[in-house]
PDB file of N, CA and C in Angstrom:
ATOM      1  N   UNK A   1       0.858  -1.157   0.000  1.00  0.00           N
ATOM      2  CA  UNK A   1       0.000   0.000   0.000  1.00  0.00           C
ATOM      3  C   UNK A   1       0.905   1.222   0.000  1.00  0.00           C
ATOM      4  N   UNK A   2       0.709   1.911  -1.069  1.00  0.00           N
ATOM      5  CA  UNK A   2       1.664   3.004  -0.908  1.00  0.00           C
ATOM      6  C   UNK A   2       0.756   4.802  -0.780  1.00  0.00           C
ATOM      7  N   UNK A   3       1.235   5.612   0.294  1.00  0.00           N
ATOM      8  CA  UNK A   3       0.219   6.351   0.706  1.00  0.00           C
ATOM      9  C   UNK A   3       0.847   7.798   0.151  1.00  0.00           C
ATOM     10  N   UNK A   4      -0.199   8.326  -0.560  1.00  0.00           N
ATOM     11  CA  UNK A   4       0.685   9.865  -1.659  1.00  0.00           C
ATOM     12  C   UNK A   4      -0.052  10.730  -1.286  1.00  0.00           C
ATOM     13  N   UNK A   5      -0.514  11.191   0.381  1.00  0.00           N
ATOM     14  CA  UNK A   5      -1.054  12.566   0.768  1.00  0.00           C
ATOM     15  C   UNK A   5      -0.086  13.704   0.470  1.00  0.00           C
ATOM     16  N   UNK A   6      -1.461  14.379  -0.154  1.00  0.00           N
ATOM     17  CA  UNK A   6      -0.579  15.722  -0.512  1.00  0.00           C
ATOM     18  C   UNK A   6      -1.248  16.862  -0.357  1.00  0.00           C
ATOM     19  N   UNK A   7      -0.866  17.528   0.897  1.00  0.00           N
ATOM     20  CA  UNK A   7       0.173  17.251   1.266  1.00  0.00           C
ATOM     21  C   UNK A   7       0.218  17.580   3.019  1.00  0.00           C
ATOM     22  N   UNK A   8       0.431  16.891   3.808  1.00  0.00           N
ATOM     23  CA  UNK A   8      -0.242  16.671   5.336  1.00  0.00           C
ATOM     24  C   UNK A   8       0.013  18.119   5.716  1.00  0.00           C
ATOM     25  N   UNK A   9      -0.717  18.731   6.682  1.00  0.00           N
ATOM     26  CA  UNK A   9      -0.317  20.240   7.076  1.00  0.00           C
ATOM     27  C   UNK A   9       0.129  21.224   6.282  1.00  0.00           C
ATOM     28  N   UNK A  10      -0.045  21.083   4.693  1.00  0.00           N
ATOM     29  CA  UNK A  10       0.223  22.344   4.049  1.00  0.00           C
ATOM     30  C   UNK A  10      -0.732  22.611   3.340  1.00  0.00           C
ATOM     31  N   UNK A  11      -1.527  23.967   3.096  1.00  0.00           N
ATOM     32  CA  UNK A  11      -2.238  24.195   2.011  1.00  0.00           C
ATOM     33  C   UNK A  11      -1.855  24.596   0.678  1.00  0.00           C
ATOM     34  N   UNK A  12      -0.673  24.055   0.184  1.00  0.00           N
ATOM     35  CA  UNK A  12      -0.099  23.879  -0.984  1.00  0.00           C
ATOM     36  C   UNK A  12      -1.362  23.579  -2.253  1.00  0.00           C
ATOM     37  N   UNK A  13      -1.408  24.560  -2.831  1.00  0.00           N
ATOM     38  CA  UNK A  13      -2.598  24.338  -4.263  1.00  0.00           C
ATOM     39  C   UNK A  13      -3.859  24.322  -3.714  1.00  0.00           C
ATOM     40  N   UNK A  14      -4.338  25.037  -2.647  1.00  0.00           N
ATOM     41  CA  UNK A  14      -5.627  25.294  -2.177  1.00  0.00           C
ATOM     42  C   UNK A  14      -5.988  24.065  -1.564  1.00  0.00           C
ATOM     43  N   UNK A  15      -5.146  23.087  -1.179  1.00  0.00           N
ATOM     44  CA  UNK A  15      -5.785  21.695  -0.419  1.00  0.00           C
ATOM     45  C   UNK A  15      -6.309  22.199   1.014  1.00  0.00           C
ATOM     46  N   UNK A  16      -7.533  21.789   1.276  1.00  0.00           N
ATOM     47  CA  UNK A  16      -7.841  21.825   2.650  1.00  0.00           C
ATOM     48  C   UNK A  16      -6.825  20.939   3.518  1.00  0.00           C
ATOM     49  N   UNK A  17      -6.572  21.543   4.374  1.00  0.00           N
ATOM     50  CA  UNK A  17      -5.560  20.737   5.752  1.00  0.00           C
ATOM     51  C   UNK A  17      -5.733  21.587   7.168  1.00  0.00           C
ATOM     52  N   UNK A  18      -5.677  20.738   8.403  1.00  0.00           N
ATOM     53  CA  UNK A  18      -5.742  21.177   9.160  1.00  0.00           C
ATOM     54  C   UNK A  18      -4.526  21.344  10.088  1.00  0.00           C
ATOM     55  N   UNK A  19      -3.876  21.959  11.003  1.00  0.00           N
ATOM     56  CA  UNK A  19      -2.725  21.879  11.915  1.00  0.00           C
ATOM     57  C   UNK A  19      -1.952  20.339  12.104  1.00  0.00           C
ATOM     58  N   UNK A  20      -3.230  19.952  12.945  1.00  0.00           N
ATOM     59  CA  UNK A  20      -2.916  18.456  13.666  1.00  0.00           C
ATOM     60  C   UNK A  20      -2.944  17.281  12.684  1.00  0.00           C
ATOM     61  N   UNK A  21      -2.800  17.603  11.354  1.00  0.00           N
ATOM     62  CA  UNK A  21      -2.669  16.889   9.992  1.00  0.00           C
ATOM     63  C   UNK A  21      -1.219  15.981  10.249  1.00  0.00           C
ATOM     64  N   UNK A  22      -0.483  16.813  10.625  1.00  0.00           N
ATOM     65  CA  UNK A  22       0.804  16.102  11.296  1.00  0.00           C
ATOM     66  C   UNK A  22       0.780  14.763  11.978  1.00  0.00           C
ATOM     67  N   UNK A  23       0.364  14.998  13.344  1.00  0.00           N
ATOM     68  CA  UNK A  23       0.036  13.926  13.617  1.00  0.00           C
ATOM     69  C   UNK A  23      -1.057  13.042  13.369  1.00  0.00           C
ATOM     70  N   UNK A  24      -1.852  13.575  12.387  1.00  0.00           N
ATOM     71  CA  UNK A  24      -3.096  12.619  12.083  1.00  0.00           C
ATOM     72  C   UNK A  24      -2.247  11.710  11.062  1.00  0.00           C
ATOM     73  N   UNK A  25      -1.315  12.271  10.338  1.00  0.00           N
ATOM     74  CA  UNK A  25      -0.385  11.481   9.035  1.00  0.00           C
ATOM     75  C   UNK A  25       0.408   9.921   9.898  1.00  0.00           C
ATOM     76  N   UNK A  26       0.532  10.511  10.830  1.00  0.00           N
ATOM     77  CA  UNK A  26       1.667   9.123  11.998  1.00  0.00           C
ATOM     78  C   UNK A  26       0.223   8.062  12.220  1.00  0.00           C
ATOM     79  N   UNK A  27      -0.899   9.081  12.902  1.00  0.00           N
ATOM     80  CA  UNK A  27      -1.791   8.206  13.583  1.00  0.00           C
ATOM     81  C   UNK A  27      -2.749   7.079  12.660  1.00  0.00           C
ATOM     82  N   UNK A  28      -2.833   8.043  11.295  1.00  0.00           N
ATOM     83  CA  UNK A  28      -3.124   6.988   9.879  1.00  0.00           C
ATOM     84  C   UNK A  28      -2.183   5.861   9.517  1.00  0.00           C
ATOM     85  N   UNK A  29      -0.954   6.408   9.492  1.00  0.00           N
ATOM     86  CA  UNK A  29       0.008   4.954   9.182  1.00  0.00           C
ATOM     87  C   UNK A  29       0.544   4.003  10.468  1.00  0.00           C
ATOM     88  N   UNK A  30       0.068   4.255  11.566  1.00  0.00           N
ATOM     89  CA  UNK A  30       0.302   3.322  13.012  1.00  0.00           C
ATOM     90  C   UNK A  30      -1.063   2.530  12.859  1.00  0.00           C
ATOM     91  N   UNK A  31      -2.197   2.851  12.264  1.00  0.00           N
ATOM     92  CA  UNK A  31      -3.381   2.158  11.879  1.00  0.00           C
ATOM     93  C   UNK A  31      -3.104   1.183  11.162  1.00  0.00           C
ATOM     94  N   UNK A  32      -3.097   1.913  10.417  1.00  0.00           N
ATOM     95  CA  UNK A  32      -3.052   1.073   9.021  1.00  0.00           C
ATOM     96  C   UNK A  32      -1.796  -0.083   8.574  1.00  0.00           C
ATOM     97  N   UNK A  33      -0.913   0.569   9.300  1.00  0.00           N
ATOM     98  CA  UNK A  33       0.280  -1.027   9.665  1.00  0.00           C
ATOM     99  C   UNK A  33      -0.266  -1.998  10.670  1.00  0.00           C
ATOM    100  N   UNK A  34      -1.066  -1.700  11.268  1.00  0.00           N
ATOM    101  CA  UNK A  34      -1.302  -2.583  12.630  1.00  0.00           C
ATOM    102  C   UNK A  34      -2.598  -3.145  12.027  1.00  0.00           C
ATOM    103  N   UNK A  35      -3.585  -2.897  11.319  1.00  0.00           N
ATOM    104  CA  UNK A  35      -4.400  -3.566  10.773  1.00  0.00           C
ATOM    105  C   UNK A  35      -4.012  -4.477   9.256  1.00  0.00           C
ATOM    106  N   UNK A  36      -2.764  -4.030   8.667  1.00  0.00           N
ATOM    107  CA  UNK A  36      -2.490  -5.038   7.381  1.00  0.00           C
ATOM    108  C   UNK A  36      -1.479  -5.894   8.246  1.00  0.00           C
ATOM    109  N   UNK A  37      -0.863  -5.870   9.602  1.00  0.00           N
ATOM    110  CA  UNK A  37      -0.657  -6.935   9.914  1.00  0.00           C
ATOM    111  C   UNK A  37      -1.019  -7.992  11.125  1.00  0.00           C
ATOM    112  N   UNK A  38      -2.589  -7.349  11.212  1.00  0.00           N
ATOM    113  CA  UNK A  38      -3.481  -8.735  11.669  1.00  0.00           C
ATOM    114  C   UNK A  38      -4.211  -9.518  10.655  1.00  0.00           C
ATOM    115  N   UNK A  39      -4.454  -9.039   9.772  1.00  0.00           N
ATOM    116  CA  UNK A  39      -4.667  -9.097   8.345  1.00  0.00           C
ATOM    117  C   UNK A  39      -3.746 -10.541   7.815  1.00  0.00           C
ATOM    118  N   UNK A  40      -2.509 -10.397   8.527  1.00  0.00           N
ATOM    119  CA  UNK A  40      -1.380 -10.908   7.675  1.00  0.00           C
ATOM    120  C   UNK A  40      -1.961 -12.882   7.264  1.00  0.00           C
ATOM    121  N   UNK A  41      -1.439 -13.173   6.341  1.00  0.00           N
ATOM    122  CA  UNK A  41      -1.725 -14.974   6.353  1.00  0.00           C
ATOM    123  C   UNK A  41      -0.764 -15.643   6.910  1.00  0.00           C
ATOM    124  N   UNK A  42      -0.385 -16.775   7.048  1.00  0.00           N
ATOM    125  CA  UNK A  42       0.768 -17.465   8.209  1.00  0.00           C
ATOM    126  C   UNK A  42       1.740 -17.340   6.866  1.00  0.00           C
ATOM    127  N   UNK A  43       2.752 -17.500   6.623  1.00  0.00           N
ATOM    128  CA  UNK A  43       4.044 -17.359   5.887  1.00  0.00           C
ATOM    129  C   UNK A  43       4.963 -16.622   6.036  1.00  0.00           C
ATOM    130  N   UNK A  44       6.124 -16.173   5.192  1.00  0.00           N
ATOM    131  CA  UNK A  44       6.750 -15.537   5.452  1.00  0.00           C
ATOM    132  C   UNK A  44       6.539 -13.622   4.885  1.00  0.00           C
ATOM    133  N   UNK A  45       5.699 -13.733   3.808  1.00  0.00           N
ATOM    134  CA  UNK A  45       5.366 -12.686   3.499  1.00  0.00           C
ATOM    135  C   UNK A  45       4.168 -11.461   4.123  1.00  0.00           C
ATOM    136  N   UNK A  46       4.143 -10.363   3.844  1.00  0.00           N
ATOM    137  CA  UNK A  46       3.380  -9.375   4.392  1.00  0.00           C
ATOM    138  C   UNK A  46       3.406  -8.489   3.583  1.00  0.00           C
ATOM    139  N   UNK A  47       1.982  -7.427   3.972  1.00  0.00           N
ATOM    140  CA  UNK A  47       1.536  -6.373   3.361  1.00  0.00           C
ATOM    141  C   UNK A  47       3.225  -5.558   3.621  1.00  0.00           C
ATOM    142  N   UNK A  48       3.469  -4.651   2.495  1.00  0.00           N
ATOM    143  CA  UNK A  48       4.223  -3.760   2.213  1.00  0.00           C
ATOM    144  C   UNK A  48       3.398  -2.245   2.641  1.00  0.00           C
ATOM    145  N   UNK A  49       3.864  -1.141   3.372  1.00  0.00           N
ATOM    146  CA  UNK A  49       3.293  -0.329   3.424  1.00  0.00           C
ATOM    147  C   UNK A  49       4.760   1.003   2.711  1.00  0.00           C
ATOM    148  N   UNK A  50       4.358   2.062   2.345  1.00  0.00           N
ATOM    149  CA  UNK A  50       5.287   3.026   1.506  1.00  0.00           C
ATOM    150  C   UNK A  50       4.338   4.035   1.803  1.00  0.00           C
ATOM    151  N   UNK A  51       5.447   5.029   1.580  1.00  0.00           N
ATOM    152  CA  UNK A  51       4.527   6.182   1.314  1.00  0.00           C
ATOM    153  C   UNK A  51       5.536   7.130   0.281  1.00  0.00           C
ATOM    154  N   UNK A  52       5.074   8.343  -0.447  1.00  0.00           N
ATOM    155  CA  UNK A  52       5.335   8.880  -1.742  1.00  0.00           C
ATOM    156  C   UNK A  52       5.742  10.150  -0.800  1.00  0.00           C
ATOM    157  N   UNK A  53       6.866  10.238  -0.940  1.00  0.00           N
ATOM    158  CA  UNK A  53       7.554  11.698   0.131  1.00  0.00           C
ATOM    159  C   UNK A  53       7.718  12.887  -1.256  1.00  0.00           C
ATOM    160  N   UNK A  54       7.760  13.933  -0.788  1.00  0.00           N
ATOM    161  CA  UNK A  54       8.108  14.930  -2.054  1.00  0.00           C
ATOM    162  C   UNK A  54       9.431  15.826  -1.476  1.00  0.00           C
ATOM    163  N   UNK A  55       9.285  16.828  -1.041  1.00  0.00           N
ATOM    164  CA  UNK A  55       9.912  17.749  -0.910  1.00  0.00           C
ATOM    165  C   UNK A  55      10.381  17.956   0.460  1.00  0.00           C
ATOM    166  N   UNK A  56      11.064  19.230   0.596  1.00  0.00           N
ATOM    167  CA  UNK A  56      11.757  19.489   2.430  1.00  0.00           C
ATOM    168  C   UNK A  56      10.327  19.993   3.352  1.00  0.00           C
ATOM    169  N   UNK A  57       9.462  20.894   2.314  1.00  0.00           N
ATOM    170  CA  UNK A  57       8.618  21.144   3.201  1.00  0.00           C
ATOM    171  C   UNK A  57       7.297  20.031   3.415  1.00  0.00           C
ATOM    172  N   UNK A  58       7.671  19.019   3.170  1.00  0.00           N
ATOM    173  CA  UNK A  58       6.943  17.693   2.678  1.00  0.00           C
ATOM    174  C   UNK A  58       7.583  17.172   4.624  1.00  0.00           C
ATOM    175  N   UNK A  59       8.585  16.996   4.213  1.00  0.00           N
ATOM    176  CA  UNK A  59       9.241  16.376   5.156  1.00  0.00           C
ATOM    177  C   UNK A  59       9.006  16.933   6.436  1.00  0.00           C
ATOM    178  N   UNK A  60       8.705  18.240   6.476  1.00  0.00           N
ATOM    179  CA  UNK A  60       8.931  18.915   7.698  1.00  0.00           C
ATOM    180  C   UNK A  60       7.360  19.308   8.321  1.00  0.00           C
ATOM    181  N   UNK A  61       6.708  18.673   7.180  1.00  0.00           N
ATOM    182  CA  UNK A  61       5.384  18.442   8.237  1.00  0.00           C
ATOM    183  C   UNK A  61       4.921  17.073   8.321  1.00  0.00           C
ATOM    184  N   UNK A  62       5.529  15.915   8.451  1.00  0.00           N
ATOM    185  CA  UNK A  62       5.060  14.838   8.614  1.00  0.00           C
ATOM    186  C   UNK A  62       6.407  14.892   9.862  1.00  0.00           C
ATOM    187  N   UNK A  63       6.096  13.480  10.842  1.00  0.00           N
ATOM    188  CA  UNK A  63       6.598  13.159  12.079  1.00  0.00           C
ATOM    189  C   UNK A  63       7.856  11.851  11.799  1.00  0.00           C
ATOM    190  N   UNK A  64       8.523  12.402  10.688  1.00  0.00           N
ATOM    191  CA  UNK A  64       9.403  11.407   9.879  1.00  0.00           C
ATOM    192  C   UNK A  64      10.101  10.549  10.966  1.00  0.00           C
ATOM    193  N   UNK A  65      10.365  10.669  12.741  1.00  0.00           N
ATOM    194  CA  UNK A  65      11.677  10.265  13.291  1.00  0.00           C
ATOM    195  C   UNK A  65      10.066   9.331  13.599  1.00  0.00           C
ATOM    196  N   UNK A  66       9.193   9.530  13.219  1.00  0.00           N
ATOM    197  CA  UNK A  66       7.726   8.322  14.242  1.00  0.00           C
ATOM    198  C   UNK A  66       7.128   7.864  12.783  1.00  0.00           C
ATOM    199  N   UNK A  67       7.283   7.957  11.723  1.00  0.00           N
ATOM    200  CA  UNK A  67       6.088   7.476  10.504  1.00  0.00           C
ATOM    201  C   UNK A  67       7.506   6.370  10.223  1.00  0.00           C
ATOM    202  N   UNK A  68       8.585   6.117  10.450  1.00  0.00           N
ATOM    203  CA  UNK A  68       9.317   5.446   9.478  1.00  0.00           C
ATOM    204  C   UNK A  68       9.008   3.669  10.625  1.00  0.00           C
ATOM    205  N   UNK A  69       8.625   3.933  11.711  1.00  0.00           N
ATOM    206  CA  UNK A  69       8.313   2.529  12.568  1.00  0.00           C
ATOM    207  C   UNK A  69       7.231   2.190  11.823  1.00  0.00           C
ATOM    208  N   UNK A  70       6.639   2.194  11.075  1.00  0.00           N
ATOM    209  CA  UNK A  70       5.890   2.058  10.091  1.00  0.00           C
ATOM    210  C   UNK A  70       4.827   1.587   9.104  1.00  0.00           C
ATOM    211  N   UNK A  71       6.669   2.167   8.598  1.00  0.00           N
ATOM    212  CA  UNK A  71       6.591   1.495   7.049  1.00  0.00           C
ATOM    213  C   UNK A  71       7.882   0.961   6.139  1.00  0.00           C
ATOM    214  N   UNK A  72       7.900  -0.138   5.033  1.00  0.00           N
ATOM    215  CA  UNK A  72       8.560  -0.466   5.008  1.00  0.00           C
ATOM    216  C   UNK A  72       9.570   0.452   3.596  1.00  0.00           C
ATOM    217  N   UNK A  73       9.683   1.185   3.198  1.00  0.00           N
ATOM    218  CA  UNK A  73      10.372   2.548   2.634  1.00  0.00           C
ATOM    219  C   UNK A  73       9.635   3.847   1.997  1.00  0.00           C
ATOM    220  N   UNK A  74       9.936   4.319   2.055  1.00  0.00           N
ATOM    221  CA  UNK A  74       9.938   5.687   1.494  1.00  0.00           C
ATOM    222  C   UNK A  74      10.320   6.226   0.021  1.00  0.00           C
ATOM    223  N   UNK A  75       9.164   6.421  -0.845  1.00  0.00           N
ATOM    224  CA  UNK A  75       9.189   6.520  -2.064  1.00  0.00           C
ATOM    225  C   UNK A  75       9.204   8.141  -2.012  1.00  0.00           C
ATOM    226  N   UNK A  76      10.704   8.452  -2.960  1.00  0.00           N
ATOM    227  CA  UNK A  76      11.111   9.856  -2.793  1.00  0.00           C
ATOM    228  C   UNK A  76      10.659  10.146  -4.522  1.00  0.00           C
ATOM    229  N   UNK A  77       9.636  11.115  -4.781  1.00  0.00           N
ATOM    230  CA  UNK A  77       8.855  11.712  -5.697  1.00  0.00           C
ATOM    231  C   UNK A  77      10.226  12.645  -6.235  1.00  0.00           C
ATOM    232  N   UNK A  78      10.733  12.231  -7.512  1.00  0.00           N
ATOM    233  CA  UNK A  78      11.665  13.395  -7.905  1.00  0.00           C
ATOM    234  C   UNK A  78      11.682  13.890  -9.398  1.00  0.00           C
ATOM    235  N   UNK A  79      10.265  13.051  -9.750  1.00  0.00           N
ATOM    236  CA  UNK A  79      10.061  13.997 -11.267  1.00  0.00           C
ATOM    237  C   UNK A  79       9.737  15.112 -11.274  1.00  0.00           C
ATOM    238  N   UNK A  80       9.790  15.838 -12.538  1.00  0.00           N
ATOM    239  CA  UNK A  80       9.556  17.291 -12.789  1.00  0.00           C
ATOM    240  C   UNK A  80      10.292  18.521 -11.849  1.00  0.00           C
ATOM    241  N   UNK A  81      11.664  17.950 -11.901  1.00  0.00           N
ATOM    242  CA  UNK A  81      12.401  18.779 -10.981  1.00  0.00           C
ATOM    243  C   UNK A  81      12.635  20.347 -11.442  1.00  0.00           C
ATOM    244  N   UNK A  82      12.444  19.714 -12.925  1.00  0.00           N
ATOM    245  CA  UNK A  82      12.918  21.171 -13.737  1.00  0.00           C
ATOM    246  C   UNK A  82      11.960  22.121 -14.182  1.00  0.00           C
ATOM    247  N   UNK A  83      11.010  21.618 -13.694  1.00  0.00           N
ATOM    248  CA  UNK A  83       9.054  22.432 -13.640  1.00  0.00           C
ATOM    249  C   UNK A  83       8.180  21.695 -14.659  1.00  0.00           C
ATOM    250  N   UNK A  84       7.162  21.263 -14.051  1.00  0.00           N
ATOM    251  CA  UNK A  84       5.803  21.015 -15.065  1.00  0.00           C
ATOM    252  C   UNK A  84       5.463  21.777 -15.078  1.00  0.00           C
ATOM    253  N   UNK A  85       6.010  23.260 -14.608  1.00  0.00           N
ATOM    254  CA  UNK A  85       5.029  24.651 -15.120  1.00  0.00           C
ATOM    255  C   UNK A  85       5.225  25.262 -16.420  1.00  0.00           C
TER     256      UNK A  85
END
């Protein structure tokens, strides 16, 4: 499951967001890992969880030193560096 909020605590492009978006971003992926692995079947495999990171100010509103207990990596978004504008 790979998770591409965009963008938690910023109103970047008129997105509605609220303050505590921050920690609602940790408290969504501490869910949602803990339910794909009761979920899990007996073997050795398991749900994959990711999420789609973008930028510094990306980074600096999510709870990166608490979202990375997790998940299992971090998909760093680095197209259109040179502008889709």
């Amino acid at each position: 499951v790979d998770i591409d909020w965009e963008y938690p605590g910023l109103g970047t492009a008129g997105i509605k967001y609220r303050p505590e978006d921050k920690q609602n971003f940790t408290s969504m992926l501490r869910v949602l890992r803990e339910t794909l692995d009761a979920g899990k079947r007996p073997g050795p495999d398991h749900y994959l969880l990711t999420i789609a990171a973008a930028d510094r100010e990306y980074v600096e509103n999510i709870e990166l030193n608490r979202v990375t207990a997790y998940l299992d990596w971090i998909n760093l978004m680095s197209y259109d560096l040179y502008g889709a504008w």
